[in-house]
PDB file of N, CA and C in Angstrom:
ATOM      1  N   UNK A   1     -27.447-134.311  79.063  1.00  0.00           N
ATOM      2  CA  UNK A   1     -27.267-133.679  77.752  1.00  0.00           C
ATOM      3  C   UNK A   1     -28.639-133.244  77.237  1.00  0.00           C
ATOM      4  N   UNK A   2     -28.354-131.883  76.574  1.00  0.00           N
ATOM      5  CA  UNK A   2     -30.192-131.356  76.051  1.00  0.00           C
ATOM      6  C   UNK A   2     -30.644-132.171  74.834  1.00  0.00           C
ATOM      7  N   UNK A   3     -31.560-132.118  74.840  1.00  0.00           N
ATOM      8  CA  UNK A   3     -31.751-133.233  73.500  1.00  0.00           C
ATOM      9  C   UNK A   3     -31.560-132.977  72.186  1.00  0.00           C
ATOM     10  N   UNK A   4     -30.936-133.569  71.431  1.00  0.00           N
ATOM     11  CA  UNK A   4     -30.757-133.382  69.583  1.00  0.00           C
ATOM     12  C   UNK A   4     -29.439-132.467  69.820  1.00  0.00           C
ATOM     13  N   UNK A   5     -28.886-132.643  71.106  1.00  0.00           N
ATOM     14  CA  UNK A   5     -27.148-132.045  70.423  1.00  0.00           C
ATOM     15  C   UNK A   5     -26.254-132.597  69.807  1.00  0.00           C
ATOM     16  N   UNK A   6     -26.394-133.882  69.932  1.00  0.00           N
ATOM     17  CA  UNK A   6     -25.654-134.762  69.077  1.00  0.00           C
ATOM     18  C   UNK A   6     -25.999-134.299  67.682  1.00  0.00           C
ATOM     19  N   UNK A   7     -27.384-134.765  67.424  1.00  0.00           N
ATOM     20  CA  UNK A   7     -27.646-134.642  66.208  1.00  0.00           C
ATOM     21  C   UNK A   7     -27.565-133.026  65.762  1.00  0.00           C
ATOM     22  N   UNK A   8     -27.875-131.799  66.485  1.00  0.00           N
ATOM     23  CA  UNK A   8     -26.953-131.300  65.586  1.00  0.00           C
ATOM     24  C   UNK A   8     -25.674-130.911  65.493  1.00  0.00           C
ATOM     25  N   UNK A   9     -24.261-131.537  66.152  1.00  0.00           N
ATOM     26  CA  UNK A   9     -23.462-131.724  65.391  1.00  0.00           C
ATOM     27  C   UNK A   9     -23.309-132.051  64.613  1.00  0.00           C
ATOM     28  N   UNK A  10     -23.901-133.556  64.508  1.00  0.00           N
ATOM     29  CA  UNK A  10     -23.514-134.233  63.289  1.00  0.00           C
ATOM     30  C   UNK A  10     -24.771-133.120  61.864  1.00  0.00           C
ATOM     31  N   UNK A  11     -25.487-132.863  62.226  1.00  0.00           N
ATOM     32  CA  UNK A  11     -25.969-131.685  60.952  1.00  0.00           C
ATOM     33  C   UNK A  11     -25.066-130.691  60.365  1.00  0.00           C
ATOM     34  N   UNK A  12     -24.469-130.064  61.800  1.00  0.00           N
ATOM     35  CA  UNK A  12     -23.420-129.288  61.375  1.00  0.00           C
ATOM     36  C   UNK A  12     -22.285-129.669  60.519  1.00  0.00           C
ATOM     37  N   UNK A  13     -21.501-130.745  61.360  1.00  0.00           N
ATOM     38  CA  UNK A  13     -20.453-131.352  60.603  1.00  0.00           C
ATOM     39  C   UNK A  13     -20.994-131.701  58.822  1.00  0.00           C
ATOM     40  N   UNK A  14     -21.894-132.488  58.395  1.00  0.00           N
ATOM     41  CA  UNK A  14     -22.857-132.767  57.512  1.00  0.00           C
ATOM     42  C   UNK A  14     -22.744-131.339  56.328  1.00  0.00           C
ATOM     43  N   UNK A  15     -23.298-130.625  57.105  1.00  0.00           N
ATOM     44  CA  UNK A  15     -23.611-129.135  56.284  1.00  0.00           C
ATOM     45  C   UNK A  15     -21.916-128.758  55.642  1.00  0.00           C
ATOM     46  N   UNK A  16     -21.216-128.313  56.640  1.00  0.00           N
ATOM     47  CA  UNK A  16     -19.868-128.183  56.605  1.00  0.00           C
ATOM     48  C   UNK A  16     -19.030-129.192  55.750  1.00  0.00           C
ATOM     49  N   UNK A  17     -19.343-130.240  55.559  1.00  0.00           N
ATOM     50  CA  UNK A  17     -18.703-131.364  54.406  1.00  0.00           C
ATOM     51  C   UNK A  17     -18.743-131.281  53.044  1.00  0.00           C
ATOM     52  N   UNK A  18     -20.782-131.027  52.693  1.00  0.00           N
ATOM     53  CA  UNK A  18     -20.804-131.013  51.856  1.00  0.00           C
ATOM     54  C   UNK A  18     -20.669-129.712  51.314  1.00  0.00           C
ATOM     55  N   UNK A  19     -20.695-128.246  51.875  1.00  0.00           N
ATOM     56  CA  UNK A  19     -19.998-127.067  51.267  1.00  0.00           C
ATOM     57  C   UNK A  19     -18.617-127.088  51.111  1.00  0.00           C
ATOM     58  N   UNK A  20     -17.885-128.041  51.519  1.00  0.00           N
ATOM     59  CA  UNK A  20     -16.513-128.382  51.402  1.00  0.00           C
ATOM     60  C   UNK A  20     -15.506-127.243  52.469  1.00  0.00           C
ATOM     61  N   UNK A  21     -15.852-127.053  53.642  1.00  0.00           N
ATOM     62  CA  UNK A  21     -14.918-126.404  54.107  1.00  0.00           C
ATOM     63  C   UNK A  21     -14.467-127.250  55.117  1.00  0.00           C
ATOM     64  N   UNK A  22     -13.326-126.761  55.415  1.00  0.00           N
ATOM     65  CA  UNK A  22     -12.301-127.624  56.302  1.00  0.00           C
ATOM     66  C   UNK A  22     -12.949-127.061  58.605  1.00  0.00           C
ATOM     67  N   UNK A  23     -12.573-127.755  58.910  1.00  0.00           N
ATOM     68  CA  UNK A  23     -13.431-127.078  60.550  1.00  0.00           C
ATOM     69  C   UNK A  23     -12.823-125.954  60.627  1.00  0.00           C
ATOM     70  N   UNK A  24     -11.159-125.973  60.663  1.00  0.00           N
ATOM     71  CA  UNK A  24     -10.589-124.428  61.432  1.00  0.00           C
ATOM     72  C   UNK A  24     -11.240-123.685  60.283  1.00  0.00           C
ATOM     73  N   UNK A  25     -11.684-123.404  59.128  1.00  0.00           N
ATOM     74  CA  UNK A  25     -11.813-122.747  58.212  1.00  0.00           C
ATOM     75  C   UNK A  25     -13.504-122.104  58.933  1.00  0.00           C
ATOM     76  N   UNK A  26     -14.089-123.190  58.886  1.00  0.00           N
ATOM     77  CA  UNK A  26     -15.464-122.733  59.739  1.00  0.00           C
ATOM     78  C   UNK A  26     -15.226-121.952  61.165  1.00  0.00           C
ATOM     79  N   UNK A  27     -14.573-122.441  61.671  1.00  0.00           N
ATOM     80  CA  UNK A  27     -14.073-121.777  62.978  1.00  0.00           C
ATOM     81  C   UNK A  27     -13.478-120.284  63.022  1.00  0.00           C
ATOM     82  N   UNK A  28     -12.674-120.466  62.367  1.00  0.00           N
ATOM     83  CA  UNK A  28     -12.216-119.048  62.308  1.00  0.00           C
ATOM     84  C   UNK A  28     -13.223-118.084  61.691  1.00  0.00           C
ATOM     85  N   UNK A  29     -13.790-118.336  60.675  1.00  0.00           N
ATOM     86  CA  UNK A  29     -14.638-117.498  59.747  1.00  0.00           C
ATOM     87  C   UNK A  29     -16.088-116.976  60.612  1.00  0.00           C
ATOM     88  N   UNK A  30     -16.813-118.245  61.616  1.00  0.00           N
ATOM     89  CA  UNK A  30     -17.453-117.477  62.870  1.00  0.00           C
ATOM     90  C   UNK A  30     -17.070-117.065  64.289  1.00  0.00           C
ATOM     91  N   UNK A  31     -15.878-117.173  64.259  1.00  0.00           N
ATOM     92  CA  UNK A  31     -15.137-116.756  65.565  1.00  0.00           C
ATOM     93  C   UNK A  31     -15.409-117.472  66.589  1.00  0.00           C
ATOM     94  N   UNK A  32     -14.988-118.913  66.290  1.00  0.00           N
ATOM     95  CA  UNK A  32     -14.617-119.920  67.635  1.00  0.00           C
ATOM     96  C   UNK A  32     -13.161-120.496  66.979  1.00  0.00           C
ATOM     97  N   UNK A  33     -12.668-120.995  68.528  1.00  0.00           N
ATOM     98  CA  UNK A  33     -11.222-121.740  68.581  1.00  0.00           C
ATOM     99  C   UNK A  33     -11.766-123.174  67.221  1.00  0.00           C
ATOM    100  N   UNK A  34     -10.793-123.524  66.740  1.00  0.00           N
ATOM    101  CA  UNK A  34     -11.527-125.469  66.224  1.00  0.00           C
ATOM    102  C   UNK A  34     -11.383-126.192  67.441  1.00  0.00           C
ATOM    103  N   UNK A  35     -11.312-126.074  68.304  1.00  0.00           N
ATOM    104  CA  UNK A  35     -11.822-126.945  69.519  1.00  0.00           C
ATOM    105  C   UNK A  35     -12.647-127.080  69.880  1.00  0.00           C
ATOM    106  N   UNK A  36     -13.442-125.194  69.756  1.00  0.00           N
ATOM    107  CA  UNK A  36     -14.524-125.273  70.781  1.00  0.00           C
ATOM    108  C   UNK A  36     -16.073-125.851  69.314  1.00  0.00           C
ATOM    109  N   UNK A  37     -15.744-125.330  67.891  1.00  0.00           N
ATOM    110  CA  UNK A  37     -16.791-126.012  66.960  1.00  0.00           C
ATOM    111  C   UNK A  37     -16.543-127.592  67.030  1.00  0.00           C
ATOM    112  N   UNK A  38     -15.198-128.179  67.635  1.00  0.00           N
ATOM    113  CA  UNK A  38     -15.214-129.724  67.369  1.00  0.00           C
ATOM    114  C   UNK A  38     -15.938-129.893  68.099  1.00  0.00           C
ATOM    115  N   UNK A  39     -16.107-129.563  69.518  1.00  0.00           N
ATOM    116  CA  UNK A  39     -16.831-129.892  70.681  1.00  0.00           C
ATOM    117  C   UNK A  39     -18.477-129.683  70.191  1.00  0.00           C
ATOM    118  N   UNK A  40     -18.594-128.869  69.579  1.00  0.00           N
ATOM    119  CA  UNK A  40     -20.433-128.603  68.879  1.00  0.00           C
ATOM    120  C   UNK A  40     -20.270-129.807  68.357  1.00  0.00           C
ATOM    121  N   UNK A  41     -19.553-129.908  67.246  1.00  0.00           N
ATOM    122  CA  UNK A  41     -19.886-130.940  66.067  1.00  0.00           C
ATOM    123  C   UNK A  41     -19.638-132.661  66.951  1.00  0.00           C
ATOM    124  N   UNK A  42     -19.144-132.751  67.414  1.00  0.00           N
ATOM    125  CA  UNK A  42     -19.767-134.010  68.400  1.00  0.00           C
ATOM    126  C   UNK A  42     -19.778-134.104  70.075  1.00  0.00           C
ATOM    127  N   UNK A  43     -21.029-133.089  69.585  1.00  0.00           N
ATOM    128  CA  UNK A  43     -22.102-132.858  71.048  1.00  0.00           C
ATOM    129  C   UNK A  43     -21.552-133.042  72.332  1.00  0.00           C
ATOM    130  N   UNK A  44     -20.082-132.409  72.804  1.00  0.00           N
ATOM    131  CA  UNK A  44     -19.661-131.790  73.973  1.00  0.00           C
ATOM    132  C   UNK A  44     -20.134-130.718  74.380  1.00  0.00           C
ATOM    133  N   UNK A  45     -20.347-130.129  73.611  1.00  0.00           N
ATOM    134  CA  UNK A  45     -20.795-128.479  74.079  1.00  0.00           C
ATOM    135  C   UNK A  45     -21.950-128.620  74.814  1.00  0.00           C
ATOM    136  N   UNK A  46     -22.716-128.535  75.844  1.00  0.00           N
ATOM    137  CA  UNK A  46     -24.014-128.881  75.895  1.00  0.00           C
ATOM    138  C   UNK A  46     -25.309-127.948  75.717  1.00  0.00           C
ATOM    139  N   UNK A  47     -24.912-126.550  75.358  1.00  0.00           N
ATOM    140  CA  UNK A  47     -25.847-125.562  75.083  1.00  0.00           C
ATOM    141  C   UNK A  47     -25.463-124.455  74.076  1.00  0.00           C
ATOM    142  N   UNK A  48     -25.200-125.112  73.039  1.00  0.00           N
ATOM    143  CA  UNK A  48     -24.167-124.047  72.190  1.00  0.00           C
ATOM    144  C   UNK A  48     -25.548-122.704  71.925  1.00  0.00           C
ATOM    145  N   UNK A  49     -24.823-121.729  71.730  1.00  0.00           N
ATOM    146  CA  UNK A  49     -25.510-120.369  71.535  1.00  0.00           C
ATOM    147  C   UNK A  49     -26.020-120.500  70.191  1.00  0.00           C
ATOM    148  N   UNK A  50     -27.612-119.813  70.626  1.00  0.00           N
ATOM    149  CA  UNK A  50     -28.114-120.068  69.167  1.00  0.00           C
ATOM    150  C   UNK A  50     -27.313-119.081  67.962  1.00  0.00           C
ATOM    151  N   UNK A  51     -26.984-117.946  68.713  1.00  0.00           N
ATOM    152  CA  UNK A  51     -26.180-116.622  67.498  1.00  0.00           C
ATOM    153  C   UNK A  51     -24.824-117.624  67.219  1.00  0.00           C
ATOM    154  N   UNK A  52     -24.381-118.343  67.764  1.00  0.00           N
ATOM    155  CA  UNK A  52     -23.421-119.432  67.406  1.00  0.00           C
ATOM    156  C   UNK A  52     -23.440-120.533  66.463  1.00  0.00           C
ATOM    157  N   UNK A  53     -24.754-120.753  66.161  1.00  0.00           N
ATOM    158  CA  UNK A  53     -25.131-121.580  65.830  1.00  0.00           C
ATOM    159  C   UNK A  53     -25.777-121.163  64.226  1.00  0.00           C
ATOM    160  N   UNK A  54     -26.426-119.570  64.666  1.00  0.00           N
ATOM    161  CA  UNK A  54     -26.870-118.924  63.642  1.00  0.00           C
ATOM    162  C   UNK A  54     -25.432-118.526  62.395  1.00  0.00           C
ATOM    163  N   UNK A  55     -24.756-117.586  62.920  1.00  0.00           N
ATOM    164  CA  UNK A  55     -23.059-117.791  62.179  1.00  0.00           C
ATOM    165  C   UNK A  55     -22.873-118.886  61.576  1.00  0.00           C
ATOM    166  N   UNK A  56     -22.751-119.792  62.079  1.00  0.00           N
ATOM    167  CA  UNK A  56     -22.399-121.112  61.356  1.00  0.00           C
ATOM    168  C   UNK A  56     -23.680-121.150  60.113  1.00  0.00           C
ATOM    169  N   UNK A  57     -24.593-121.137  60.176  1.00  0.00           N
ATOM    170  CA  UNK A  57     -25.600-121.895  59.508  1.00  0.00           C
ATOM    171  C   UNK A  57     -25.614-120.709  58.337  1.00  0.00           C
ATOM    172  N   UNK A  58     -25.260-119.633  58.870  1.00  0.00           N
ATOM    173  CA  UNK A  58     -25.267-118.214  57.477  1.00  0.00           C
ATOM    174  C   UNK A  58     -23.839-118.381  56.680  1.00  0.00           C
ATOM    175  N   UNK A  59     -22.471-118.722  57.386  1.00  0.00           N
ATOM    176  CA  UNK A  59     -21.753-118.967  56.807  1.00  0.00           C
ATOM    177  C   UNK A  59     -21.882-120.403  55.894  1.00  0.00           C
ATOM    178  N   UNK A  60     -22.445-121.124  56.176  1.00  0.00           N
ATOM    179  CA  UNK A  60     -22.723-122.090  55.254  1.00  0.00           C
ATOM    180  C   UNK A  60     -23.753-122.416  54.288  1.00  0.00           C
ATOM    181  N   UNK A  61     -24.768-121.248  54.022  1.00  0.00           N
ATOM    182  CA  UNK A  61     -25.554-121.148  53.469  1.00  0.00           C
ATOM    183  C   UNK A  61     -26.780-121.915  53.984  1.00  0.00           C
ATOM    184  N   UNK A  62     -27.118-122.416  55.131  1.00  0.00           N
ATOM    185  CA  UNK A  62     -27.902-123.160  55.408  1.00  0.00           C
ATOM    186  C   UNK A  62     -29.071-122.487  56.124  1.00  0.00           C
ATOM    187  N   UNK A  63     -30.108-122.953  56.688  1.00  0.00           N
ATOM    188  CA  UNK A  63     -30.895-122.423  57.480  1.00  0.00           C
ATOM    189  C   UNK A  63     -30.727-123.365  58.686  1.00  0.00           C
ATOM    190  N   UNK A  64     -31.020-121.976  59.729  1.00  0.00           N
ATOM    191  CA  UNK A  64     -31.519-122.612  61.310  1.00  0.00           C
ATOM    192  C   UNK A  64     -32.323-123.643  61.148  1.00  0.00           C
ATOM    193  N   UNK A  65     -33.242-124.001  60.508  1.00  0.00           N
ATOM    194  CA  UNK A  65     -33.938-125.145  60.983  1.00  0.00           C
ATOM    195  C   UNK A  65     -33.609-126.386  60.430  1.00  0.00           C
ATOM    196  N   UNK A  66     -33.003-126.681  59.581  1.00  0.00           N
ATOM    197  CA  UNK A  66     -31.976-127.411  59.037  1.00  0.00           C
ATOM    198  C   UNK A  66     -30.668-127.835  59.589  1.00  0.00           C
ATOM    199  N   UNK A  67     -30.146-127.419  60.140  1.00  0.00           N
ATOM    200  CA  UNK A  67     -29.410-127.544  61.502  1.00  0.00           C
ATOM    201  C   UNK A  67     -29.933-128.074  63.202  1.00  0.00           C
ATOM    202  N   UNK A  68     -30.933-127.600  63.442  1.00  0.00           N
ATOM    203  CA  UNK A  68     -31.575-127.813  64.378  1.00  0.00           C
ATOM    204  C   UNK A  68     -32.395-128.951  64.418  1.00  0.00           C
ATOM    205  N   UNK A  69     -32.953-129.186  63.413  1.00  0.00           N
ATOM    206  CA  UNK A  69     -33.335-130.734  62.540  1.00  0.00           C
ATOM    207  C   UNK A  69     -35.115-130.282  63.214  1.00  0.00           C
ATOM    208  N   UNK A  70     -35.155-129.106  62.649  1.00  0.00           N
ATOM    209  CA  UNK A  70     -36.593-128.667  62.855  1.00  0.00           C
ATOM    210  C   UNK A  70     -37.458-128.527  61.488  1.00  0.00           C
ATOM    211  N   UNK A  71     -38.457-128.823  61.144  1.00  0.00           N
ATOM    212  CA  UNK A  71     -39.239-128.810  60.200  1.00  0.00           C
ATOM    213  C   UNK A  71     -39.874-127.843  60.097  1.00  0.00           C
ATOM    214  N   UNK A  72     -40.196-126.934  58.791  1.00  0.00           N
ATOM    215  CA  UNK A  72     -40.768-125.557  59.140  1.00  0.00           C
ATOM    216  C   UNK A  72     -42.310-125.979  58.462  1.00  0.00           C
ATOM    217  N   UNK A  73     -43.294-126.480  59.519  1.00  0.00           N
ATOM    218  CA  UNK A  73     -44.779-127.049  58.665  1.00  0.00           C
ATOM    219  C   UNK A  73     -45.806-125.959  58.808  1.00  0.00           C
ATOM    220  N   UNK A  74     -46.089-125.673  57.557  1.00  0.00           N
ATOM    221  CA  UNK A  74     -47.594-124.426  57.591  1.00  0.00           C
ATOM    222  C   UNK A  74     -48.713-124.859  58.752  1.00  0.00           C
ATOM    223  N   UNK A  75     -48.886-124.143  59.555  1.00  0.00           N
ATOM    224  CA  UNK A  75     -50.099-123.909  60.182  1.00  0.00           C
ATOM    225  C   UNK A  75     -50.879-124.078  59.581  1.00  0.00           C
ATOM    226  N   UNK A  76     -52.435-124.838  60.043  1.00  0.00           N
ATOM    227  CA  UNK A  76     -53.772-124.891  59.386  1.00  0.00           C
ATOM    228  C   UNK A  76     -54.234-124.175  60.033  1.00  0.00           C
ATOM    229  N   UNK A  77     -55.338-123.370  59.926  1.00  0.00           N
ATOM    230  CA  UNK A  77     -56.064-122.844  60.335  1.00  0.00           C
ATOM    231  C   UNK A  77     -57.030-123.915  60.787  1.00  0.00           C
ATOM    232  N   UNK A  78     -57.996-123.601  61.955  1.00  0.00           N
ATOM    233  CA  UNK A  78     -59.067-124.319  62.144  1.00  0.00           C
ATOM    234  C   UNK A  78     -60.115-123.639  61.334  1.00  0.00           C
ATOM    235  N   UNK A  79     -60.659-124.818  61.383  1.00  0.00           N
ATOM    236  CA  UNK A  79     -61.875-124.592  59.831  1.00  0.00           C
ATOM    237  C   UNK A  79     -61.442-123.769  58.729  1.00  0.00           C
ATOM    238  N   UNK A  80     -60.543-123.951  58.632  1.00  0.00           N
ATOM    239  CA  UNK A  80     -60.280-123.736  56.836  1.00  0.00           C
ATOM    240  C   UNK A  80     -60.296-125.007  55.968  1.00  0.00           C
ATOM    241  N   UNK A  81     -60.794-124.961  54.963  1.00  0.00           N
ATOM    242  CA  UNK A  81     -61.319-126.020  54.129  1.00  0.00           C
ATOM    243  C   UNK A  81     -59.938-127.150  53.622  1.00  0.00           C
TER     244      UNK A  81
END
């Protein structure tokens, strides 16, 4: 399994709870079966598509990296004060 698919199902599922939508409702609205988003949301899928992933995260108002459980941290420059 690739790493952090679990976890982001469970982000997904998470995201999807607290906007209050139901799965087939998510499912249908980005064009998967509710089988194949149950299978995302606890990490069967083992390489879900990021434009798959992106859909979901626009239909729910969320961002990719928030889902992905990625942190978006400013670059330092070297030698900047």
């Amino acid at each position: 399994m690739a790493p952090s698919l679990v976890g982001l199902g469970m982000r997904i599922r998470l995201a999807r709870t607290q906007y209050g939508m139901a799965q087939s409702e998510l499912a249908r609205r980005v064009g998967l079966s509710a089988t194949a988003l149950n299978d995302i949301e606890h990490g069967r899928t083992v390489d879900p598509r990021w434009s798959v992933v992106g859909r979901i995260a626009n239909t729910l108002g969320v961002s990719l990296d928030s889902l992905s459980g990625e942190e978006c941290v400013p670059l330092r420059l070297v030698g900047a004060g």
